[in-house]
C-alpha atoms as a PDB file:
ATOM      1  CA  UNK A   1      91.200  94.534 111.819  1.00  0.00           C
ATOM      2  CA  UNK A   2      91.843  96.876 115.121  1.00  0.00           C
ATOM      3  CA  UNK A   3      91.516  99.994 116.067  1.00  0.00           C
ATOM      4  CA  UNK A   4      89.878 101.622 112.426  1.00  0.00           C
ATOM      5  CA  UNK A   5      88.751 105.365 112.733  1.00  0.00           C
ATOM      6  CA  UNK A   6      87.332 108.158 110.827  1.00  0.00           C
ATOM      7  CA  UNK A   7      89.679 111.444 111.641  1.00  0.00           C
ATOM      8  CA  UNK A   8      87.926 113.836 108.522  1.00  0.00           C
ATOM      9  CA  UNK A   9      87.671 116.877 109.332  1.00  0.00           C
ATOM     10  CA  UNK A  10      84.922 116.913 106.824  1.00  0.00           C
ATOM     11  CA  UNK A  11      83.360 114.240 109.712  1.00  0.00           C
ATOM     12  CA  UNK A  12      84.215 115.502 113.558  1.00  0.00           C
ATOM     13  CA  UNK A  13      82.218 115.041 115.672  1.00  0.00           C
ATOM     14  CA  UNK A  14      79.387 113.061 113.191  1.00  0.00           C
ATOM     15  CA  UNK A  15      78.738 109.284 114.272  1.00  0.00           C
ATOM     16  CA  UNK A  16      76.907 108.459 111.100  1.00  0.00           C
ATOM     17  CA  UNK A  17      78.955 109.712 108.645  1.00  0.00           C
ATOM     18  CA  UNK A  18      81.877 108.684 110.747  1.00  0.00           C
ATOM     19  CA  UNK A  19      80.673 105.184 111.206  1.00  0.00           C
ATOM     20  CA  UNK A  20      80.010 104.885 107.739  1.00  0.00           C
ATOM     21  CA  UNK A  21      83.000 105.550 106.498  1.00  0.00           C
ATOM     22  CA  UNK A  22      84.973 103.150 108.755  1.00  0.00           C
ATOM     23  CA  UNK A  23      82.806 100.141 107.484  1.00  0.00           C
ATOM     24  CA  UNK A  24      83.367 101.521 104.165  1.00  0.00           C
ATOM     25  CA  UNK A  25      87.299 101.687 104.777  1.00  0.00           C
ATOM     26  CA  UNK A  26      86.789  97.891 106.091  1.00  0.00           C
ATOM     27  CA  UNK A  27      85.123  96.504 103.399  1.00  0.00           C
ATOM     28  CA  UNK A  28      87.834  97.861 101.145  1.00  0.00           C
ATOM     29  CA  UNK A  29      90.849  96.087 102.846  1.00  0.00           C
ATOM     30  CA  UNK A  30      88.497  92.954 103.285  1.00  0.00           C
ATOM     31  CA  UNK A  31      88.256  93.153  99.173  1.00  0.00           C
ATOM     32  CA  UNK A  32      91.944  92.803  99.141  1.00  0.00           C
ATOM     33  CA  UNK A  33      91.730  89.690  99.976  1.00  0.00           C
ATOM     34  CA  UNK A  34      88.853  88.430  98.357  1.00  0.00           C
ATOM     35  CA  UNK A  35      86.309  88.994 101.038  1.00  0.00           C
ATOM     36  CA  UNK A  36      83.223  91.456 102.087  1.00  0.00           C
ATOM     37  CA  UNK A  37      81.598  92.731 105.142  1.00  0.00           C
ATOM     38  CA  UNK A  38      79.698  89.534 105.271  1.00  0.00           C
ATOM     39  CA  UNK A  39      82.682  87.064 106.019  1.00  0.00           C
ATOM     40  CA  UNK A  40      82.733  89.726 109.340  1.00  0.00           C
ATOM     41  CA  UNK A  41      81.508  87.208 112.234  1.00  0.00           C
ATOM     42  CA  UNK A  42      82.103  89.866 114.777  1.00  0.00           C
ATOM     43  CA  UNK A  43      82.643  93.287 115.506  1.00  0.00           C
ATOM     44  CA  UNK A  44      83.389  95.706 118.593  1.00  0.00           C
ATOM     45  CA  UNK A  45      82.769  99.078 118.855  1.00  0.00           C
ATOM     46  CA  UNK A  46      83.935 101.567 121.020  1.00  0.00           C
ATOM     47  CA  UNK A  47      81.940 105.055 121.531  1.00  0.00           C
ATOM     48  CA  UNK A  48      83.142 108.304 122.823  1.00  0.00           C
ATOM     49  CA  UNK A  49      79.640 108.572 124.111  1.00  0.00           C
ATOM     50  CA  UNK A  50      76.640 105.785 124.667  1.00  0.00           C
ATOM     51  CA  UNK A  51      74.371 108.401 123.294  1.00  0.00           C
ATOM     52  CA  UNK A  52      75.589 108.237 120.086  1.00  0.00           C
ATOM     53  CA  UNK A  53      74.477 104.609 120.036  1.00  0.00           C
ATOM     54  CA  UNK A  54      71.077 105.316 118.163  1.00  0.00           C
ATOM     55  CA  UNK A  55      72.658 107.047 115.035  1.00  0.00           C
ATOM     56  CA  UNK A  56      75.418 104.349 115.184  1.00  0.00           C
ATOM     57  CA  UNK A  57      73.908 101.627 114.942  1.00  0.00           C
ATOM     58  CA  UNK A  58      71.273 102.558 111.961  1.00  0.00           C
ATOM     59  CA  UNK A  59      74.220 102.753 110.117  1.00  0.00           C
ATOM     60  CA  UNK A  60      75.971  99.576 111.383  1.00  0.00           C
ATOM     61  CA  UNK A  61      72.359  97.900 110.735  1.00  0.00           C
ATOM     62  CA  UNK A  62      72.410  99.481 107.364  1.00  0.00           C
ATOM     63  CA  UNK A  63      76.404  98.314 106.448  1.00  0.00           C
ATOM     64  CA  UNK A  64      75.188  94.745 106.903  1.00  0.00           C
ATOM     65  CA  UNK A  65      71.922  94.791 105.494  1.00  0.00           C
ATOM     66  CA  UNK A  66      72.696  92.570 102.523  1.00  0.00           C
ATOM     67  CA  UNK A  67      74.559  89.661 104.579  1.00  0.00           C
ATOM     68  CA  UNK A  68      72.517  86.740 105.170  1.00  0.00           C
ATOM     69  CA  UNK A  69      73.363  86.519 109.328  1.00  0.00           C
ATOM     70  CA  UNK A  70      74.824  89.884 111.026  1.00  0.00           C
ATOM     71  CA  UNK A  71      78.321  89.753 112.846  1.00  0.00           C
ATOM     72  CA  UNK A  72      77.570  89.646 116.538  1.00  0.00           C
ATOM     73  CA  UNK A  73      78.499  92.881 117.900  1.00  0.00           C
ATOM     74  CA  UNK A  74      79.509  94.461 120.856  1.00  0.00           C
ATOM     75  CA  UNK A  75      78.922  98.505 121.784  1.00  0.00           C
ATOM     76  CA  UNK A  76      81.392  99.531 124.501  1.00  0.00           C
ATOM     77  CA  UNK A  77      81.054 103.246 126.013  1.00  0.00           C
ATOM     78  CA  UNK A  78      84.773 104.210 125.857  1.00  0.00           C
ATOM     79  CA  UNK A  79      84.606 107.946 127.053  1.00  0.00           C
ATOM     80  CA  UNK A  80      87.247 109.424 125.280  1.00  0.00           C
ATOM     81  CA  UNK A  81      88.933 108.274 121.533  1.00  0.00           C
ATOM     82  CA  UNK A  82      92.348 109.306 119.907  1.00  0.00           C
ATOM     83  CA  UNK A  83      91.864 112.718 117.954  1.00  0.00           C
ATOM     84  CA  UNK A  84      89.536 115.472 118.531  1.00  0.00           C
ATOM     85  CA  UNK A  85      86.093 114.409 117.037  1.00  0.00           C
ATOM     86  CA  UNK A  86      86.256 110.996 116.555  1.00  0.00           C
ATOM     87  CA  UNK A  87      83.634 109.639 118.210  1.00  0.00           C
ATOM     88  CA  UNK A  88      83.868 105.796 117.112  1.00  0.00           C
ATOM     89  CA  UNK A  89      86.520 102.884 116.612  1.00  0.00           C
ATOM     90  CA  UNK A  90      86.140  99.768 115.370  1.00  0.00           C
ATOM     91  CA  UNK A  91      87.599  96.659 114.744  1.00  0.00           C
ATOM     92  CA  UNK A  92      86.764  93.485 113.647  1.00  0.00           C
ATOM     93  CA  UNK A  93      87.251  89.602 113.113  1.00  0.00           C
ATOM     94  CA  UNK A  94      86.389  88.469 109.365  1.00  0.00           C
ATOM     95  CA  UNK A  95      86.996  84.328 108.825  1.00  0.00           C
ATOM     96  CA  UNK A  96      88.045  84.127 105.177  1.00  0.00           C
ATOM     97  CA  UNK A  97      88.008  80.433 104.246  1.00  0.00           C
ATOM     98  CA  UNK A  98      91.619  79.837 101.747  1.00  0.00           C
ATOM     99  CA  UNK A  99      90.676  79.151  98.253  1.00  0.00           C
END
């Protein structure tokens, strides 16, 4: 999954609640198909500022907190992001073995 965003207006310019709301729109579409945030094996992030990193990663910490080995993950300052606000995107690999 690329490039998924938060663009709320309810959420501008808040990495937590932003954040959270991305993984929760991942773990959605991974339920389509039969498969959670912990068949994620990696994810990359991209930050409209590196100081948000604290607030975005307690939440990224807390998104993965019942899967038995975190993704390996990778926090890119990116300057600027598409829309006013948005402070992170994020995509990421899931392997989803075929039943």
């Amino acid at each position: 999954m690329s490039g998924i965003l938060c663009v709320d207006d309810d959420a501008r310019d808040n990495i937590e609640v932003q954040t959270r709301r991305i993984f929760d729109r991942i773990a959605r579409a991974l339920a389509k198909h039969g498969a959670s945030l912990s068949d994620i094996v990696k994810t990359t992030s991209y930050l409209a500022d590196l100081a948000d990193y604290e607030g975005f990663n307690r939440v990224r910490v807390e998104a993965f907190k019942d899967c038995q080995e975190p993704p390996a993950s990778t926090a890119v300052g990116a300057g600027s992001l598409l829309g006013s606000g948005t402070r992170v995107e994020i995509e990421a690999v899931a392997f989803v073995p075929s039943h």
